[in-house]
Protein backbone atom coordinates (compact mmCIF):
# COMPACT_ATOMS: atom_id res chain seq x y z
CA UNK A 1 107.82 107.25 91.36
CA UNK A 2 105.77 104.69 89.49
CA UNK A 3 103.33 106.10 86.80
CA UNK A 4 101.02 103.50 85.60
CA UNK A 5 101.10 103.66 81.48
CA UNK A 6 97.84 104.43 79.60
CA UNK A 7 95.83 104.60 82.71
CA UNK A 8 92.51 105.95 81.42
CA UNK A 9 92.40 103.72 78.33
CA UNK A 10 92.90 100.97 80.26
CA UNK A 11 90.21 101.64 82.64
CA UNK A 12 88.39 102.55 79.42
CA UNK A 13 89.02 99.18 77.81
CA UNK A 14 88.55 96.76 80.53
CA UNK A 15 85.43 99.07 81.93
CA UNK A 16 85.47 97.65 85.69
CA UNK A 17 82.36 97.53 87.47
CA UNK A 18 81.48 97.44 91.05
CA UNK A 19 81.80 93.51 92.68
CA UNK A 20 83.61 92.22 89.75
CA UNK A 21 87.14 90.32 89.66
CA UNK A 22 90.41 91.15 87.81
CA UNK A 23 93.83 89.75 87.24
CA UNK A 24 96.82 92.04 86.71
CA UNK A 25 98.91 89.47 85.03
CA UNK A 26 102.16 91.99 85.91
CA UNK A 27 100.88 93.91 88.87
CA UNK A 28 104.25 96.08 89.51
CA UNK A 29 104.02 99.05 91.19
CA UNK A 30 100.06 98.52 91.52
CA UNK A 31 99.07 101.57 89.69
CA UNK A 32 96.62 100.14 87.58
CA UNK A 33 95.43 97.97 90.03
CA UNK A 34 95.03 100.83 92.62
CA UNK A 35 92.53 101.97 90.28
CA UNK A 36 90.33 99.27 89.23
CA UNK A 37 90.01 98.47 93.04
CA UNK A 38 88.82 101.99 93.55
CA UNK A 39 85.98 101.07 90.82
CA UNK A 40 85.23 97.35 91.75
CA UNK A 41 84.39 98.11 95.53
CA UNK A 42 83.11 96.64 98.17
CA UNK A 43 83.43 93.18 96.71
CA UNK A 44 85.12 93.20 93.66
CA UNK A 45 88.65 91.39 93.78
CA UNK A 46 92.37 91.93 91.69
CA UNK A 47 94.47 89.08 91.58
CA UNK A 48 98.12 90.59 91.63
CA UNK A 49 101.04 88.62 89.91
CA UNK A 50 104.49 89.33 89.82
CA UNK A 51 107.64 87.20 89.24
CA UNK A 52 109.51 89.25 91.27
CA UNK A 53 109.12 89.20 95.29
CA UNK A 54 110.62 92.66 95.58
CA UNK A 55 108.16 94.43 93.92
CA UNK A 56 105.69 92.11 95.26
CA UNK A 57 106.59 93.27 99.23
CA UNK A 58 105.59 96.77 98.09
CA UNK A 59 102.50 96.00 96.75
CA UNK A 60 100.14 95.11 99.94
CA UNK A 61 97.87 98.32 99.58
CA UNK A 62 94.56 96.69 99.97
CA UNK A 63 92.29 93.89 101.57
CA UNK A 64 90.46 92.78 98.11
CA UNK A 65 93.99 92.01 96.53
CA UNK A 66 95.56 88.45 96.45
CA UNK A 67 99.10 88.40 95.70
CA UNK A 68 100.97 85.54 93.91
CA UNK A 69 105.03 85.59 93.16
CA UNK A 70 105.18 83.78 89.97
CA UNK A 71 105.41 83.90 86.49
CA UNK A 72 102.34 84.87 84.42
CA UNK A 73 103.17 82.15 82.19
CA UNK A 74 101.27 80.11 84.37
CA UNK A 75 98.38 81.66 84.85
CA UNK A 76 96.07 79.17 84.70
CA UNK A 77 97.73 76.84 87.48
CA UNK A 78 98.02 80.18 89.81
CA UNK A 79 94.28 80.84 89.13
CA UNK A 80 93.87 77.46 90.51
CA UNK A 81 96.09 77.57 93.31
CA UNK A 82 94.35 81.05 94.72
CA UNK A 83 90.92 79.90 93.89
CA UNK A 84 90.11 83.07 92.33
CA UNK A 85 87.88 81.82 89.67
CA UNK A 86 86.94 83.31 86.88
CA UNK A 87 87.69 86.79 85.79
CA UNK A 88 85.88 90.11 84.37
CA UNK A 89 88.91 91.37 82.83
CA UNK A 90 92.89 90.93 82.37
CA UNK A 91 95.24 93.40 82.27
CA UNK A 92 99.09 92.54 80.98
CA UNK A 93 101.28 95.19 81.02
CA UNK A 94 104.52 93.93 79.59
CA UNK A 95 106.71 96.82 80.76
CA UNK A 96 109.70 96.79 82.99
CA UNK A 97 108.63 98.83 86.33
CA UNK A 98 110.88 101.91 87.04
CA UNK A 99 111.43 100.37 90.44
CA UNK A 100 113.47 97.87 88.10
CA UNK A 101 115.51 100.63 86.20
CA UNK A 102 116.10 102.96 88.77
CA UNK A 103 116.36 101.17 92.17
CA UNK A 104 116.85 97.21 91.81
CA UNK A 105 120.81 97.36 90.95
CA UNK A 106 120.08 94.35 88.90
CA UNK A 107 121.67 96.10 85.57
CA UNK A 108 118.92 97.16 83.52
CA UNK A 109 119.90 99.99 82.96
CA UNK A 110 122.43 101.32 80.87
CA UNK A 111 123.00 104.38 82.68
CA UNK A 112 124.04 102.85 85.97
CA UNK A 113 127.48 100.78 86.72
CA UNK A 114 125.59 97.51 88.27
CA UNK A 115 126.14 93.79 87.85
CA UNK A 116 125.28 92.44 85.02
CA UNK A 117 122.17 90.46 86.18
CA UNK A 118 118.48 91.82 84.36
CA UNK A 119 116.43 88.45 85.75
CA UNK A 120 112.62 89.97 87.01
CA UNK A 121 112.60 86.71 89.47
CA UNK A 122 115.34 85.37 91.37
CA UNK A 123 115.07 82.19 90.85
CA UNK A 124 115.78 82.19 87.26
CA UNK A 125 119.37 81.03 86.87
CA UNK A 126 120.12 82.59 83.94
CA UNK A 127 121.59 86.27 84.12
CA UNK A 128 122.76 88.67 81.54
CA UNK A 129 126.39 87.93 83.21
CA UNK A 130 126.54 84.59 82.05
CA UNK A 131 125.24 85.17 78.14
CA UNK A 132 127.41 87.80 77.80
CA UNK A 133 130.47 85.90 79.55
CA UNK A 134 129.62 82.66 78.07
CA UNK A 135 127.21 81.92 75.20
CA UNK A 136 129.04 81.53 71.77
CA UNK A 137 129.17 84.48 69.52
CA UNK A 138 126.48 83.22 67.09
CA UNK A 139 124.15 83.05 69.80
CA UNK A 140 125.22 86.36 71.04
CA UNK A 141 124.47 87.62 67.47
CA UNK A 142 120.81 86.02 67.32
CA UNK A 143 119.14 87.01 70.28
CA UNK A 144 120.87 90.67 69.24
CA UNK A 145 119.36 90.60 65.90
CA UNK A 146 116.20 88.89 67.05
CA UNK A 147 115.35 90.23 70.37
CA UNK A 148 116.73 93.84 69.91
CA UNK A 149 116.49 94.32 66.27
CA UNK A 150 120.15 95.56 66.15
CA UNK A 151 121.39 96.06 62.64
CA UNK A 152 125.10 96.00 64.32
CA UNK A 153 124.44 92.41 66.26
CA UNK A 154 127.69 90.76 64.37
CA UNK A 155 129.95 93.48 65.36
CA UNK A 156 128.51 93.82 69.07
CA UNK A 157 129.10 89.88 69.29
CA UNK A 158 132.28 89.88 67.66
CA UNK A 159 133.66 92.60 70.03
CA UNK A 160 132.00 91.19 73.25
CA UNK A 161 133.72 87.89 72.47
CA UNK A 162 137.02 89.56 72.18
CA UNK A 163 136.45 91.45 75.33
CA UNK A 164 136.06 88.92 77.58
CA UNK A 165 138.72 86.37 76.57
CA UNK A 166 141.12 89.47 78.21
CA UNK A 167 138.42 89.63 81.75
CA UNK A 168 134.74 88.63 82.28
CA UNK A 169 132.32 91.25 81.57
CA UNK A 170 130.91 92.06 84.55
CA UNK A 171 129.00 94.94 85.10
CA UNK A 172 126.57 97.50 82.60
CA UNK A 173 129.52 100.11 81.85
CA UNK A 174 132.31 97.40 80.32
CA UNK A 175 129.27 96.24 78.03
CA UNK A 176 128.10 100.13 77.07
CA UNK A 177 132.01 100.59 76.07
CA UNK A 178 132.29 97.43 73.96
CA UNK A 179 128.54 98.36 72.44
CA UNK A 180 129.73 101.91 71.34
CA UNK A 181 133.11 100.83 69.96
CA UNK A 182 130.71 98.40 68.01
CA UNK A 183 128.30 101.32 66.64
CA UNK A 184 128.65 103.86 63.79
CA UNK A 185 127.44 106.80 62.25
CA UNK A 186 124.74 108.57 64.90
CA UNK A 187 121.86 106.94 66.46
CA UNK A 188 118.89 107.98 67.62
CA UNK A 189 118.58 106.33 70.57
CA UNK A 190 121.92 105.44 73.12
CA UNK A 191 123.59 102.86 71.42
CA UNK A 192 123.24 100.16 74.14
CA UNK A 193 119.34 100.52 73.91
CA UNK A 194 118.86 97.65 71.70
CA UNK A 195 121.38 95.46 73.18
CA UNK A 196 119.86 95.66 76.77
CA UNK A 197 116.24 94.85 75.34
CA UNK A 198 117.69 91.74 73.91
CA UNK A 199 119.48 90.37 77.05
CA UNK A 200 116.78 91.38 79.04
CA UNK A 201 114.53 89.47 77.17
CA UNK A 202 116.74 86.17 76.58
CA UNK A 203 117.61 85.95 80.48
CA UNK A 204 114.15 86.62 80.98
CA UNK A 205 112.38 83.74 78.14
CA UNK A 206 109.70 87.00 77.47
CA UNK A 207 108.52 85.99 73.72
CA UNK A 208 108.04 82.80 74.63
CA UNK A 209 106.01 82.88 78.06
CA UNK A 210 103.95 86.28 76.55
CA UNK A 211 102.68 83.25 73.97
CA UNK A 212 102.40 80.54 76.89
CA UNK A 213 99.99 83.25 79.25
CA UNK A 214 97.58 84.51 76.04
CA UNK A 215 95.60 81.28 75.65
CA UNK A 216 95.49 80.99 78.93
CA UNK A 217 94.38 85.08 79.72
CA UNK A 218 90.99 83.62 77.10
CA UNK A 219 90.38 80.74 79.37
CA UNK A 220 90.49 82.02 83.18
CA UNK A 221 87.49 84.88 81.58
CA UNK A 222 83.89 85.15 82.03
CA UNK A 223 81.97 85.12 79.08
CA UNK A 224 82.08 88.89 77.57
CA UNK A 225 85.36 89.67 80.03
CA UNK A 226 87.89 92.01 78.62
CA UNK A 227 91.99 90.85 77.67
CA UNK A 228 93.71 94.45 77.95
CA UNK A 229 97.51 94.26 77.13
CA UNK A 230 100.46 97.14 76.89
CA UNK A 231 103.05 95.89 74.73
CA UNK A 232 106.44 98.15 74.34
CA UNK A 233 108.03 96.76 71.45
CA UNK A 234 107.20 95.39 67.67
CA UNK A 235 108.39 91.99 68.53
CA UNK A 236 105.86 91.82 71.44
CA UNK A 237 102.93 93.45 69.58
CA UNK A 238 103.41 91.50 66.63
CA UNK A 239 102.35 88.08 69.16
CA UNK A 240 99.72 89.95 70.67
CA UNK A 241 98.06 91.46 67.41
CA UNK A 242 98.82 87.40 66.04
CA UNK A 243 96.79 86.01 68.75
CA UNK A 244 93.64 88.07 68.68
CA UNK A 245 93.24 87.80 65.18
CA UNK A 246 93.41 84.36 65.36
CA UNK A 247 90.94 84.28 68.03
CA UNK A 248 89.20 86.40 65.95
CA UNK A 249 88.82 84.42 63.09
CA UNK A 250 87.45 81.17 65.70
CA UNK A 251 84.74 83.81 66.88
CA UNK A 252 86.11 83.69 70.10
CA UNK A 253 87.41 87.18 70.67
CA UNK A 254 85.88 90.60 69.59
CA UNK A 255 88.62 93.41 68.99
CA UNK A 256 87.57 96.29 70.54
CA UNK A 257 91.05 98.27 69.16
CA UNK A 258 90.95 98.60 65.24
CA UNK A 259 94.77 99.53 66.05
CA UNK A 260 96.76 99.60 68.80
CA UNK A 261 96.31 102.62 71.03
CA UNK A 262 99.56 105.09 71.61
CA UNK A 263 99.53 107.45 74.55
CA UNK A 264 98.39 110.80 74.09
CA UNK A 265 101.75 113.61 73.98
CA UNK A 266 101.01 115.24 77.32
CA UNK A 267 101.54 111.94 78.52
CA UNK A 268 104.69 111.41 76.80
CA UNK A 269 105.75 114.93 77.86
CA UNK A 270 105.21 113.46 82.05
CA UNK A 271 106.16 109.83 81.42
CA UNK A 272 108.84 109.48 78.68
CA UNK A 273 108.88 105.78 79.53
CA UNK A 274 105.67 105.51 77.99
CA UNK A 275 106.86 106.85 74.54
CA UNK A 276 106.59 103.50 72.64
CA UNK A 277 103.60 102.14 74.94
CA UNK A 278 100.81 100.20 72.55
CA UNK A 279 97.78 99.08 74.00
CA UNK A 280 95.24 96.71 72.46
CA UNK A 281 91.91 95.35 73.82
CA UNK A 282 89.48 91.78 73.23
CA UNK A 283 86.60 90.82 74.95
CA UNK A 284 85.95 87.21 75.42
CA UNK A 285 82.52 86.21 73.15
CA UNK A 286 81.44 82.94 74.33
């Protein structure tokens, strides 16, 4: 089942009224969006993107919602293509849907056997197959020790290169073997945690289009509309918390989070998904 993260704060932070328009940059399983429509009624509008068309089919629960299959990296051009004009708020959350984890059998998770894949849009012809299988081992070590913050990258790479010069690697369970043989001493999370993260993102290009959509989130606002993003990892946070300060400092953003906001335990407790959830809030000043 699909439990929107932070639910409350968001609707908190991005305060929708009746008749206004939204963008859910990442719409998902539509939680969040389910509830701003219930607030922006009659009129009031949510502009729904998602790179992937799965999710997407799923996602038809309302008249006052236009849908767009794309990548929120271009934002600005799908705002254009809709004609949805400007918006009261935007809402990012940069989290991987549990539809993803536990039903697309695209490999993100490291508790399934699937293939090797991980790409949110099918399009993309990059998988997590073809790094794995193919991209040299200092590559393999960078996006490990960039992307996933793994203090074992060289060994994972090292073995992983070894691996598949005797067969491809080509499903989730051949990489969790080669990523605990790779490991020592105890962990506190499962020892393919970090390595997923950083294929994910690398087959996915996440840093780098979460930078291309935040200028454009500031220009596709109203004057005094709200930027509300859920970020899930430092490396994500640190671009977000970059970018507002920055707008900040040109007096075109107000922060309306001093620090990021966590969810609350009893959250935790229902939604363990949510655990390293950080949400942080602008509104728009001129």
């Amino acid at each position: 089942m699909h439990i929107p993260v932070l639910q409350k704060e968001v609707l908190r932070y991005l305060d929708p009224q009746p008749n206004q328009n939204f963008i859910d940059g990442t719409i998902g399983g539509g939680g969040h969006s389910a509830a701003i429509l219930e607030r922006i009624a009659p009129q009031g509008k949510i502009l729904g993107i998602d790179w992937d068309s799965e999710i997407l089919k799923a996602a038809k629960f309302k008249n006052n919602l236009v849908l767009a299959c794309d990548n929120f990296s271009n934002l600005a051009e799908i705002v254009k293509k809709t004609k949805f004009g400007k918006a009261d708020g935007v809402l990012l959350d940069l989290g991987m849907s549990s539809w993803h984890l536990a039903d697309s059998g695209r490999g993100f998770s490291f508790q399934k056997k699937e293939a090797l894949d991980m790409r949110y849009g099918l399009e993309n012809q990059l998988t997590a197959e073809k790094i794995v299988n193919y991209w040299s081992k200092l590559e393999l070590e960078r996006i490990l020790r960039e992307y996933g913050e793994e203090r074992f990258a060289g060994e994972i790479a090292e073995n992983i290169v070894a691996a598949r010069k005797a067969k491809p690697i080509i499903d989730t369970f051949q990489l969790v073997e080669i990523i605990k043989k790779s490991v020592r001493g105890r962990q506190k999370i499962h020892p393919a945690t970090r390595t997923f993260q950083a294929l994910r993102i690398a087959v996915n290009d996440e840093l780098n289009n979460l930078e291309k959509v935040l200028p454009q989130a500031l220009q596709v606002l109203r004057r005094r509309g709200r930027l509300v993003i859920i970020s899930f990892h430092s490396l994500e946070d640190r671009i977000v918390k970059k970018f507002l300060e920055e707008k900040k400092q040109e007096n075109l953003l107000e922060i309306l989070t001093r620090k990021p906001i966590s969810p609350s335990p009893q959250e935790i407790k229902m939604n363990r998904r949510a655990r390293s959830a950080k949400l942080r809030a602008a509104q728009k000043t001129i």
